[in-house]
PDB file of N, CA and C in Angstrom:
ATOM      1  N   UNK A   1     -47.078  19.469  21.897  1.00  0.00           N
ATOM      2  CA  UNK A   1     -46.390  20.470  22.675  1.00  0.00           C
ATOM      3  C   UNK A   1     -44.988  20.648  22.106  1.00  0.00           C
ATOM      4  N   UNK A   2     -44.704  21.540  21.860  1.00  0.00           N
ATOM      5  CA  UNK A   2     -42.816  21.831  21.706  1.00  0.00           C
ATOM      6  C   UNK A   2     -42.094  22.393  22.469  1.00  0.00           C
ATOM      7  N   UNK A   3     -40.985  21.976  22.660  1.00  0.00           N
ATOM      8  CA  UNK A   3     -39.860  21.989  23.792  1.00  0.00           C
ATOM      9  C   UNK A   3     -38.876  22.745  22.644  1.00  0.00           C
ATOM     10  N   UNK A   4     -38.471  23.530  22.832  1.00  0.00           N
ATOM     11  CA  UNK A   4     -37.206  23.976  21.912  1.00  0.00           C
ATOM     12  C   UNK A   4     -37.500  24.000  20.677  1.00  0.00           C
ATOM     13  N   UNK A   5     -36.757  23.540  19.565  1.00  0.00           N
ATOM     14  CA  UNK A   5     -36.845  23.389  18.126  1.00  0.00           C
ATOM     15  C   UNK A   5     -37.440  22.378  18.465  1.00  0.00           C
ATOM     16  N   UNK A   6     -38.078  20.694  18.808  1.00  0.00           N
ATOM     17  CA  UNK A   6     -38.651  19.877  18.840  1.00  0.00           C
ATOM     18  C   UNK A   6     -40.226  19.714  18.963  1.00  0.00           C
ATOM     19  N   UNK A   7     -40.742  18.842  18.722  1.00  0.00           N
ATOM     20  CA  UNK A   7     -41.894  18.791  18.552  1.00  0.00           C
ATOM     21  C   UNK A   7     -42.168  17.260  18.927  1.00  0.00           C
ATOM     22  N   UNK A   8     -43.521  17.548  20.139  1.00  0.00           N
ATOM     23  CA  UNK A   8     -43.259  15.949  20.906  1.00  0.00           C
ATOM     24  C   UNK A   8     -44.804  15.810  20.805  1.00  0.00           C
ATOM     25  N   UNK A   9     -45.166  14.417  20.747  1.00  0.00           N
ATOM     26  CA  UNK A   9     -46.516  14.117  20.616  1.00  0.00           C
ATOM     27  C   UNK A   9     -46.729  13.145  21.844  1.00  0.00           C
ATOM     28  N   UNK A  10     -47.722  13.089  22.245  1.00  0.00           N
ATOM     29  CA  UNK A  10     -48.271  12.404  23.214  1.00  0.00           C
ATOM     30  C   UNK A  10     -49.725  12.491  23.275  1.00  0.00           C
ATOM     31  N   UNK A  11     -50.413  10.994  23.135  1.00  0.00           N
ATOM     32  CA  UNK A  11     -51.556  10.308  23.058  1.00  0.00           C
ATOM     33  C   UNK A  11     -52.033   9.535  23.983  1.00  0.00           C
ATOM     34  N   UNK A  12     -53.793   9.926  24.738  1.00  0.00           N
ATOM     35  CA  UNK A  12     -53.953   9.438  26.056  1.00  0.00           C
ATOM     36  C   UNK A  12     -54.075   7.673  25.614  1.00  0.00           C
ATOM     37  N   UNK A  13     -55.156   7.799  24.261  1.00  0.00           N
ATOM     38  CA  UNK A  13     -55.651   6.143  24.335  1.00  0.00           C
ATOM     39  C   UNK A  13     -54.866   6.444  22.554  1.00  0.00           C
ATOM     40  N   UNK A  14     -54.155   5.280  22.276  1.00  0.00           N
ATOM     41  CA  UNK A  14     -53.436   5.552  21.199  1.00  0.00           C
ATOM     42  C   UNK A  14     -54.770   4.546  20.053  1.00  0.00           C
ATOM     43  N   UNK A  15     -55.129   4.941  19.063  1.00  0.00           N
ATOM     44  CA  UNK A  15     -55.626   3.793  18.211  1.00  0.00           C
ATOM     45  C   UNK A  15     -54.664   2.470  17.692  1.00  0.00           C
ATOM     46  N   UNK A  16     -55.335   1.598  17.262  1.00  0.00           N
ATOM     47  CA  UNK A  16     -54.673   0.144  17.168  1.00  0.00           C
ATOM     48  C   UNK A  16     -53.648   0.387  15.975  1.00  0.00           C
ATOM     49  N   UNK A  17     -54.509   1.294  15.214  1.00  0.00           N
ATOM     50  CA  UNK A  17     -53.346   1.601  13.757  1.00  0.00           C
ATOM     51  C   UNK A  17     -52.584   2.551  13.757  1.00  0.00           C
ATOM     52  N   UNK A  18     -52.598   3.459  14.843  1.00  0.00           N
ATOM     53  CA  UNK A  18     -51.725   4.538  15.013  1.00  0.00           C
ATOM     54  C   UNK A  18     -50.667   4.079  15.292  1.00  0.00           C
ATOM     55  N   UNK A  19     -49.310   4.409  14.272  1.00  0.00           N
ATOM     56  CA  UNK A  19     -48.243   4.335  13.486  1.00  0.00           C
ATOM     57  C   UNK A  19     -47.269   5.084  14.676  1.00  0.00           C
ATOM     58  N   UNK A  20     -48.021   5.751  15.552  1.00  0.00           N
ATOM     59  CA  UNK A  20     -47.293   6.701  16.695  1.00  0.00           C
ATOM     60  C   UNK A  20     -47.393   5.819  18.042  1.00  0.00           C
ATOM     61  N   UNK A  21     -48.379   4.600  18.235  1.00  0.00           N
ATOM     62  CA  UNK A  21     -48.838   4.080  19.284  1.00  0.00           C
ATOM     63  C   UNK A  21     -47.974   2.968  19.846  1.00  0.00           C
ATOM     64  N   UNK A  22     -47.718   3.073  21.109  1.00  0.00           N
ATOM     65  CA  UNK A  22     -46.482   2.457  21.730  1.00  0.00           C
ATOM     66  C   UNK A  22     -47.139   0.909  21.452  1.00  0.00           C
ATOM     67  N   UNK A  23     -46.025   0.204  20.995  1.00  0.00           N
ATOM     68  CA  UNK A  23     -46.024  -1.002  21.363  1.00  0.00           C
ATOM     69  C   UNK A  23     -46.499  -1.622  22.986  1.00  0.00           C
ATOM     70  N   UNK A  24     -47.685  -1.924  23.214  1.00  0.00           N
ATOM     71  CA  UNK A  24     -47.829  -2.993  24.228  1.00  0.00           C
ATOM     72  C   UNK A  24     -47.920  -4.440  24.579  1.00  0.00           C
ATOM     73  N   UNK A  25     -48.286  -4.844  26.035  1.00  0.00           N
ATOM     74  CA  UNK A  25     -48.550  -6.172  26.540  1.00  0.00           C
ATOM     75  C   UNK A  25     -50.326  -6.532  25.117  1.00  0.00           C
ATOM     76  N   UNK A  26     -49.789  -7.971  25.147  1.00  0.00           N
ATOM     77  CA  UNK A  26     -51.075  -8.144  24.196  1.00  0.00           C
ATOM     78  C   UNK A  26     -52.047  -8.099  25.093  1.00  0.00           C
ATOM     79  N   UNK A  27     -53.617  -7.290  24.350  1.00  0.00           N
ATOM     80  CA  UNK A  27     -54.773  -7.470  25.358  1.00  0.00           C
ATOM     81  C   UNK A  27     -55.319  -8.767  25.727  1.00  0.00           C
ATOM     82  N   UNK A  28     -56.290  -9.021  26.710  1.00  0.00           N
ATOM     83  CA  UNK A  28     -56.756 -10.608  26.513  1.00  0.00           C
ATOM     84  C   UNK A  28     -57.849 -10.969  25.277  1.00  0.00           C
ATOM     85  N   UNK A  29     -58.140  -9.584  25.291  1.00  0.00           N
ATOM     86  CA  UNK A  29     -59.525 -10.272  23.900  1.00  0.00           C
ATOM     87  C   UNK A  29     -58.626 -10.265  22.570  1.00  0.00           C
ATOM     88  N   UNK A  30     -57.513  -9.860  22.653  1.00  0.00           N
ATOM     89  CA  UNK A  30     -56.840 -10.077  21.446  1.00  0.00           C
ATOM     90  C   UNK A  30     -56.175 -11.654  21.147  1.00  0.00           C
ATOM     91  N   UNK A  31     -55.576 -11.988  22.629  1.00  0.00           N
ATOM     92  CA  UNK A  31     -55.029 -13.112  22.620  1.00  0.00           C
ATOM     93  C   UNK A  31     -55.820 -14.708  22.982  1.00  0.00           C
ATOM     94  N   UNK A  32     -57.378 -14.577  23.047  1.00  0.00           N
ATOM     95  CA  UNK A  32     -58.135 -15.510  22.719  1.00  0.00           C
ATOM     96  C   UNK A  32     -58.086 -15.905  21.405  1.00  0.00           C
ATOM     97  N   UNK A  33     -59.082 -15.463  20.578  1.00  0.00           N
ATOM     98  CA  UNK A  33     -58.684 -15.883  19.416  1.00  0.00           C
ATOM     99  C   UNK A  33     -57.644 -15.942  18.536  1.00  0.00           C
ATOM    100  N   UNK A  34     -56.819 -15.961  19.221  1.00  0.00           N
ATOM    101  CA  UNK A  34     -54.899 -16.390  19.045  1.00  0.00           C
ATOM    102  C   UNK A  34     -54.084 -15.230  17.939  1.00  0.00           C
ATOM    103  N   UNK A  35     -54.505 -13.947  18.027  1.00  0.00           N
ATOM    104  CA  UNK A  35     -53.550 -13.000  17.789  1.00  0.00           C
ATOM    105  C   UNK A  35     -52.642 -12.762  18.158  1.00  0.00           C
ATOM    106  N   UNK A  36     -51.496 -12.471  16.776  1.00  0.00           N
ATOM    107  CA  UNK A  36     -49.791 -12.747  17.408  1.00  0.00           C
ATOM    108  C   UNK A  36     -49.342 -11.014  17.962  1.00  0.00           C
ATOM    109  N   UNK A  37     -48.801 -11.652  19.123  1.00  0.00           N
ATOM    110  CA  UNK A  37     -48.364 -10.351  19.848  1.00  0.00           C
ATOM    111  C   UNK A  37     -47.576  -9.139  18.238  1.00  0.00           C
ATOM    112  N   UNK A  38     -48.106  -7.543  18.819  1.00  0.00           N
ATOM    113  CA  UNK A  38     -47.468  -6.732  17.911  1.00  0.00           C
ATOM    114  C   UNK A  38     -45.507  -7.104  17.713  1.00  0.00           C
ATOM    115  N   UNK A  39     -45.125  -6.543  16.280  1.00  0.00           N
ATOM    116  CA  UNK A  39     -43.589  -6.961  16.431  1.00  0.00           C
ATOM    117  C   UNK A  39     -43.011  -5.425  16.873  1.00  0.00           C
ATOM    118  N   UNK A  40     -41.820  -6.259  17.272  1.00  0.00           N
ATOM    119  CA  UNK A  40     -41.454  -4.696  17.585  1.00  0.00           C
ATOM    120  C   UNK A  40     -40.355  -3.885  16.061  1.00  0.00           C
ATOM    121  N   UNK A  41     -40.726  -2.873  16.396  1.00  0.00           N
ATOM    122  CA  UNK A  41     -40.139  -2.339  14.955  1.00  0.00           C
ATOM    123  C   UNK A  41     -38.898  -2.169  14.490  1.00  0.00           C
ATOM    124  N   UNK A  42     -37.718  -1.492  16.011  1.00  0.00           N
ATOM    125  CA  UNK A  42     -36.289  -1.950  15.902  1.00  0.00           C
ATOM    126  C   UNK A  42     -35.937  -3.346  15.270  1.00  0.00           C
ATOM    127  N   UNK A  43     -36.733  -4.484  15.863  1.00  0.00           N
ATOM    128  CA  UNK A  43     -36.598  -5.816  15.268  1.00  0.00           C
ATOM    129  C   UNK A  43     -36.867  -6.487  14.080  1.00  0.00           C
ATOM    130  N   UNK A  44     -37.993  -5.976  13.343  1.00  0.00           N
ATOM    131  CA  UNK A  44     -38.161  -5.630  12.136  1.00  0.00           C
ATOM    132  C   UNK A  44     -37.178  -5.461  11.345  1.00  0.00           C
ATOM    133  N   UNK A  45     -36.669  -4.240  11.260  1.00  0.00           N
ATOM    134  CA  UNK A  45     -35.476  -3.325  10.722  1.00  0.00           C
ATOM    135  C   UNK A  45     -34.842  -3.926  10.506  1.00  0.00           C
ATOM    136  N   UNK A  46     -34.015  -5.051  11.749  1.00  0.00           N
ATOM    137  CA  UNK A  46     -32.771  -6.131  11.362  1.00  0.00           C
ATOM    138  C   UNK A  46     -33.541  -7.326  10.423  1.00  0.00           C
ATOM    139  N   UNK A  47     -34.598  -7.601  10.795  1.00  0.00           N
ATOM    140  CA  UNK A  47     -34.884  -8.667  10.200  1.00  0.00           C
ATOM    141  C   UNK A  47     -35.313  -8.304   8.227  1.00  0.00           C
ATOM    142  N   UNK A  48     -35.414  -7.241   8.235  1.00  0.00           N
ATOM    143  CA  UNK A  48     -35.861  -6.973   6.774  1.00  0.00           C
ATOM    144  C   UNK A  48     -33.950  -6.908   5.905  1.00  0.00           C
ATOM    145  N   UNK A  49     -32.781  -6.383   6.830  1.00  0.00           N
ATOM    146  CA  UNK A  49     -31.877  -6.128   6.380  1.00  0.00           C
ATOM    147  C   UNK A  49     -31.423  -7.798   5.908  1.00  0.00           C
ATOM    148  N   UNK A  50     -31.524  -8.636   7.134  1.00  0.00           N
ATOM    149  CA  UNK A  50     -31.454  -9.685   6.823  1.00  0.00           C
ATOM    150  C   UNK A  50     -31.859 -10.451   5.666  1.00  0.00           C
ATOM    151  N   UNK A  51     -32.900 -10.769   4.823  1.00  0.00           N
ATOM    152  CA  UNK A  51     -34.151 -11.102   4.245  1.00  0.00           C
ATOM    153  C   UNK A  51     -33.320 -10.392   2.599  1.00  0.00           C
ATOM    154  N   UNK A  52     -32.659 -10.048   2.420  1.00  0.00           N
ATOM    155  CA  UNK A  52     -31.631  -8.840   1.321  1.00  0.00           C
ATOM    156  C   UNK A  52     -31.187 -10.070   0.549  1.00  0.00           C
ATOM    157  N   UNK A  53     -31.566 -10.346  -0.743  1.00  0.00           N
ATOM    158  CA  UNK A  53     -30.692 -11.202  -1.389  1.00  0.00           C
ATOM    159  C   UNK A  53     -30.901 -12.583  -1.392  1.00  0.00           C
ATOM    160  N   UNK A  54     -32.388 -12.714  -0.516  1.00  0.00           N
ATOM    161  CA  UNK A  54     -32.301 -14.254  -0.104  1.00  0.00           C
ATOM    162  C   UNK A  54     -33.945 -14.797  -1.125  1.00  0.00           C
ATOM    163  N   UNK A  55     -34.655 -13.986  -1.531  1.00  0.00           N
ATOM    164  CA  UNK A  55     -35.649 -14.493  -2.749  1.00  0.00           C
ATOM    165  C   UNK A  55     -35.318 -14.296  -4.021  1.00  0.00           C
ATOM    166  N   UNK A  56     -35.620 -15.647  -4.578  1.00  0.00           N
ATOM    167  CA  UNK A  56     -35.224 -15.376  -5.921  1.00  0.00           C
ATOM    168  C   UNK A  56     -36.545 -15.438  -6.884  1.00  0.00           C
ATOM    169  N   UNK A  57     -36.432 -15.370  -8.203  1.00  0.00           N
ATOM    170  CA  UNK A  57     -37.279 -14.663  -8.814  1.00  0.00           C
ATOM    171  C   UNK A  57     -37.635 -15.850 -10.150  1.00  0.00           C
ATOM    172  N   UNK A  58     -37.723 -16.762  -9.771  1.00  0.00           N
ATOM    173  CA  UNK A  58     -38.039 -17.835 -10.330  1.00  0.00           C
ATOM    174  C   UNK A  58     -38.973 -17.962 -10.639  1.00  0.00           C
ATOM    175  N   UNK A  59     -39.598 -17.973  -9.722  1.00  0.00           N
ATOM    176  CA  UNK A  59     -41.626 -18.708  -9.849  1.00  0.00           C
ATOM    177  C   UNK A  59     -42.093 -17.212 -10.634  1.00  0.00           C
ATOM    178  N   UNK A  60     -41.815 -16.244 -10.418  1.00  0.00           N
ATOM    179  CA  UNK A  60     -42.369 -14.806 -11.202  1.00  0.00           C
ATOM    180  C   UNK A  60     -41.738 -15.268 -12.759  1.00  0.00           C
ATOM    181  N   UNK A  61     -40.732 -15.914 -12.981  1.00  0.00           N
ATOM    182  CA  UNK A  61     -40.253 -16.315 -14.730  1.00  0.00           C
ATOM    183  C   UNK A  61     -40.994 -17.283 -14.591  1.00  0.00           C
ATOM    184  N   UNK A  62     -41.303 -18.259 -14.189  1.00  0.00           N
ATOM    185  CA  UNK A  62     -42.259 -19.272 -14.771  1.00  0.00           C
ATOM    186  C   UNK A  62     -43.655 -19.339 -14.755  1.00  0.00           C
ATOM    187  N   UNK A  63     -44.472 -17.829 -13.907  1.00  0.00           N
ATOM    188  CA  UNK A  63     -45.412 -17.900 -14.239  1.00  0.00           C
ATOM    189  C   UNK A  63     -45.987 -16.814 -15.488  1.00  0.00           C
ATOM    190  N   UNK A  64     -44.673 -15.800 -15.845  1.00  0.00           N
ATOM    191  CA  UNK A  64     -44.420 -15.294 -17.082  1.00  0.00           C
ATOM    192  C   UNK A  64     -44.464 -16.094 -18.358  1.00  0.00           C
ATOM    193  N   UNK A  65     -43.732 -17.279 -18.091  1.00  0.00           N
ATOM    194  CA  UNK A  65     -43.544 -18.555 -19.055  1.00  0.00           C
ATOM    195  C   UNK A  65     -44.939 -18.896 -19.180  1.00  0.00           C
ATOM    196  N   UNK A  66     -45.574 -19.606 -18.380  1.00  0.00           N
ATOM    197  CA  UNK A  66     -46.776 -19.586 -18.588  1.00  0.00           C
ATOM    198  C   UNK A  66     -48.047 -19.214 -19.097  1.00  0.00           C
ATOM    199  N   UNK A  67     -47.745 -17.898 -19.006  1.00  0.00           N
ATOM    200  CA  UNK A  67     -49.032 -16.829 -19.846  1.00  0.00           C
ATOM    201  C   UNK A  67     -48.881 -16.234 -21.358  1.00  0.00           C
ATOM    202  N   UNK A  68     -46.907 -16.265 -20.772  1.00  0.00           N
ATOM    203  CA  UNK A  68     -46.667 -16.330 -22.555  1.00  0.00           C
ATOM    204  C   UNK A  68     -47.304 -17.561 -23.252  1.00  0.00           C
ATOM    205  N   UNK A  69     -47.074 -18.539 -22.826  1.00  0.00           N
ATOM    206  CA  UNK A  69     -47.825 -20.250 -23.762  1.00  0.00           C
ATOM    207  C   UNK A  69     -48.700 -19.985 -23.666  1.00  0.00           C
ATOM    208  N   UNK A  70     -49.679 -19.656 -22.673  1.00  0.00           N
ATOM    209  CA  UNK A  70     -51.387 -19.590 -22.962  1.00  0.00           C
ATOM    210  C   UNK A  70     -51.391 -18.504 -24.142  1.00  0.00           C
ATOM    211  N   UNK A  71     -50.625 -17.173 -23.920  1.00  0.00           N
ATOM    212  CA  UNK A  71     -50.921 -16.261 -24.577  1.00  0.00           C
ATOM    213  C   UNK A  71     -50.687 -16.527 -26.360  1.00  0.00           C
ATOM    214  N   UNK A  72     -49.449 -17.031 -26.605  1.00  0.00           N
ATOM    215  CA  UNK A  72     -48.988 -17.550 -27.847  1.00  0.00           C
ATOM    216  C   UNK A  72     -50.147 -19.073 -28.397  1.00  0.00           C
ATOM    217  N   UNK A  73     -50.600 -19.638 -27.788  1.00  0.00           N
ATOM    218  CA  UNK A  73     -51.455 -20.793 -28.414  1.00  0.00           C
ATOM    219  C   UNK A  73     -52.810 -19.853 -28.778  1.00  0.00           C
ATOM    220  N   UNK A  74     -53.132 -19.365 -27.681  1.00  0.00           N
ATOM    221  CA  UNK A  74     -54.353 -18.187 -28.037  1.00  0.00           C
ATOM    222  C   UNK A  74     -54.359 -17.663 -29.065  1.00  0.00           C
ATOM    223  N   UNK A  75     -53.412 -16.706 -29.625  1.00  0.00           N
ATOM    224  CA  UNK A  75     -53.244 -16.033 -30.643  1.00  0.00           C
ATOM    225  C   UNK A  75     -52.997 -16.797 -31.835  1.00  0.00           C
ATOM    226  N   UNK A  76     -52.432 -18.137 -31.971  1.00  0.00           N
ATOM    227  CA  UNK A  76     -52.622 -18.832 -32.524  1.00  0.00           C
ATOM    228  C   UNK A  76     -54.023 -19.705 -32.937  1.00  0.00           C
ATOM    229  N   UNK A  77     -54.841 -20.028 -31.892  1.00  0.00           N
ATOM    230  CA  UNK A  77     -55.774 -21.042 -32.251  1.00  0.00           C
ATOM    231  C   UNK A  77     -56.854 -19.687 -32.464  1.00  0.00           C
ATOM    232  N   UNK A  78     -57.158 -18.781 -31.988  1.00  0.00           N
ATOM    233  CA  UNK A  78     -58.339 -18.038 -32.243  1.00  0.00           C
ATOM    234  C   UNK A  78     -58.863 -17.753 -33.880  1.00  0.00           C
ATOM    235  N   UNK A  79     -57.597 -17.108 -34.424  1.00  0.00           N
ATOM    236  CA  UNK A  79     -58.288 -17.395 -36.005  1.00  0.00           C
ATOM    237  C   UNK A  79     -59.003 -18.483 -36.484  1.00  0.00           C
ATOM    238  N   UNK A  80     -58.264 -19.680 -36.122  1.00  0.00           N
ATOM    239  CA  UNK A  80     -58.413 -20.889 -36.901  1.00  0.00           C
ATOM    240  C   UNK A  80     -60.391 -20.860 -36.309  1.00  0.00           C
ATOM    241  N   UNK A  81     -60.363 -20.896 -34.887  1.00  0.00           N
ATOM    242  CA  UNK A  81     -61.380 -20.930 -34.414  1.00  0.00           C
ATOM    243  C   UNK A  81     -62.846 -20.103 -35.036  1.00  0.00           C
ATOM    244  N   UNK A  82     -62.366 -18.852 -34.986  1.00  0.00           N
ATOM    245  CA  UNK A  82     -63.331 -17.841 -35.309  1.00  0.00           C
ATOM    246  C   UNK A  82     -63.388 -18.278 -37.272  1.00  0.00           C
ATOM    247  N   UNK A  83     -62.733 -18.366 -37.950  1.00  0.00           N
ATOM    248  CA  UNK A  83     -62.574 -18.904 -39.291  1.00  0.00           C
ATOM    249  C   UNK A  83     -63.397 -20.015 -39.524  1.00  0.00           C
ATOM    250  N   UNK A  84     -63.568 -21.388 -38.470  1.00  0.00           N
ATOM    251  CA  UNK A  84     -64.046 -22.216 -38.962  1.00  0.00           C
ATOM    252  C   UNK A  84     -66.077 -21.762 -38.196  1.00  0.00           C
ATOM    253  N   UNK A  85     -65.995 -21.132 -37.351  1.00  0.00           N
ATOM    254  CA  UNK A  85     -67.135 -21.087 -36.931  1.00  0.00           C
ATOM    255  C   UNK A  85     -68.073 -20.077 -37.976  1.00  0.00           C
ATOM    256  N   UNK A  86     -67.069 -19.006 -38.735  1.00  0.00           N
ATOM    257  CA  UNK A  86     -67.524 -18.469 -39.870  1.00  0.00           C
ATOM    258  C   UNK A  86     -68.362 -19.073 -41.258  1.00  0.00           C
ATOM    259  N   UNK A  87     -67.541 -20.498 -41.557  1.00  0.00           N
ATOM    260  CA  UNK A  87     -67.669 -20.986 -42.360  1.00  0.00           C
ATOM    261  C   UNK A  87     -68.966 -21.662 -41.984  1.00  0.00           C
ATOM    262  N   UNK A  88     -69.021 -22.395 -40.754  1.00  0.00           N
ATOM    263  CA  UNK A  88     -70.159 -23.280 -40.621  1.00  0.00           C
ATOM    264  C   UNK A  88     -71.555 -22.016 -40.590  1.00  0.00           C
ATOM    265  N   UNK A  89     -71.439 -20.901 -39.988  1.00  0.00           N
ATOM    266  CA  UNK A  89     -72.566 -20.243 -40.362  1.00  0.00           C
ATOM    267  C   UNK A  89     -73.064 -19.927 -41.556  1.00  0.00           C
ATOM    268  N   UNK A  90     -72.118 -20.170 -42.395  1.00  0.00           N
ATOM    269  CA  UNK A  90     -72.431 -19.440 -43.657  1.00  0.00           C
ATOM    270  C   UNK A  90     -73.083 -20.907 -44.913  1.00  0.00           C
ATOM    271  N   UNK A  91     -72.459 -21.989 -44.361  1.00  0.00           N
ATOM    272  CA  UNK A  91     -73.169 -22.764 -44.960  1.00  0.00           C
ATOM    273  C   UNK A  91     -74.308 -23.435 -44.071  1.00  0.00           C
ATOM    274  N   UNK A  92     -74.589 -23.342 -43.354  1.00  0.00           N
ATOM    275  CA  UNK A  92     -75.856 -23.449 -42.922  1.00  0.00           C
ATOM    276  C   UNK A  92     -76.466 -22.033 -42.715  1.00  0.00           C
ATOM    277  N   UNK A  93     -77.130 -21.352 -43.306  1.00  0.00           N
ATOM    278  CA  UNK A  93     -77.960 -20.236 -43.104  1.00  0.00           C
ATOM    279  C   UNK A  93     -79.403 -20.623 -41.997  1.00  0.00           C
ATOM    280  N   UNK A  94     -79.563 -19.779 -41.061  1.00  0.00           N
ATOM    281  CA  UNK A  94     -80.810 -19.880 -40.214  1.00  0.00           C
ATOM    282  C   UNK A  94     -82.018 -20.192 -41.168  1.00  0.00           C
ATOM    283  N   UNK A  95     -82.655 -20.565 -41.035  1.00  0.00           N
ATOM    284  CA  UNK A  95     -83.991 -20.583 -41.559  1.00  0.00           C
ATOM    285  C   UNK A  95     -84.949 -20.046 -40.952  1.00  0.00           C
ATOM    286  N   UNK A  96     -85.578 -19.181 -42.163  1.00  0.00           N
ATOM    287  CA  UNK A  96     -87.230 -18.232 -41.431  1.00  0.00           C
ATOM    288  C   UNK A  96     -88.287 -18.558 -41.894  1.00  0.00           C
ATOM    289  N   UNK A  97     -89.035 -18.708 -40.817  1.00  0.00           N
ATOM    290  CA  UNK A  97     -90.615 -19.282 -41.334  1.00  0.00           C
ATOM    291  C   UNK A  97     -91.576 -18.130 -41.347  1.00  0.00           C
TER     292      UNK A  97
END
């Protein structure tokens, strides 16, 4: 419905993922199997402003470090590998009967 220049929405049964759907009391079949009440989103907001500056980026360089070494021994040992498995085929030839 619009009121003036505005434009207002209103929903009888809101869906669970609807992004428009008021925050409520948790249901009971939600809160048996121990689902955490919805957050509220104003609260969010502070808490993400908060959260600014406070991860660091460490474990993402060392698991970079990591794949570089797998990646660098790889590229290293594969010739040697594929080279010697060359050789052994070639001096042993299959035999056909």
């Amino acid at each position: 419905m619009t009121e003036g220049d505005s434009l207002a929405y209103s929903k009888d049964n809101p869906a669970a993922q609807d992004k428009l759907a008021p925050i409520e009391v948790l249901h009971s079949i939600d809160e048996f199997p121990g689902a955490p009440a919805p957050d509220d989103p104003n609260q969010k907001k502070k808490d993400e402003n908060d959260d600014e500056g406070r991860h660091s980026p460490d474990e993402g360089y060392f698991l970079a470090g990591v794949f570089a070494l797998i990646h660098g021994v790889g590229r290293w040992l594969e010739p040697r590998l594929v080279r010697r498995r060359f050789k052994a085929a070639l001096a042993h030839p299959p035999t056909t009967t």
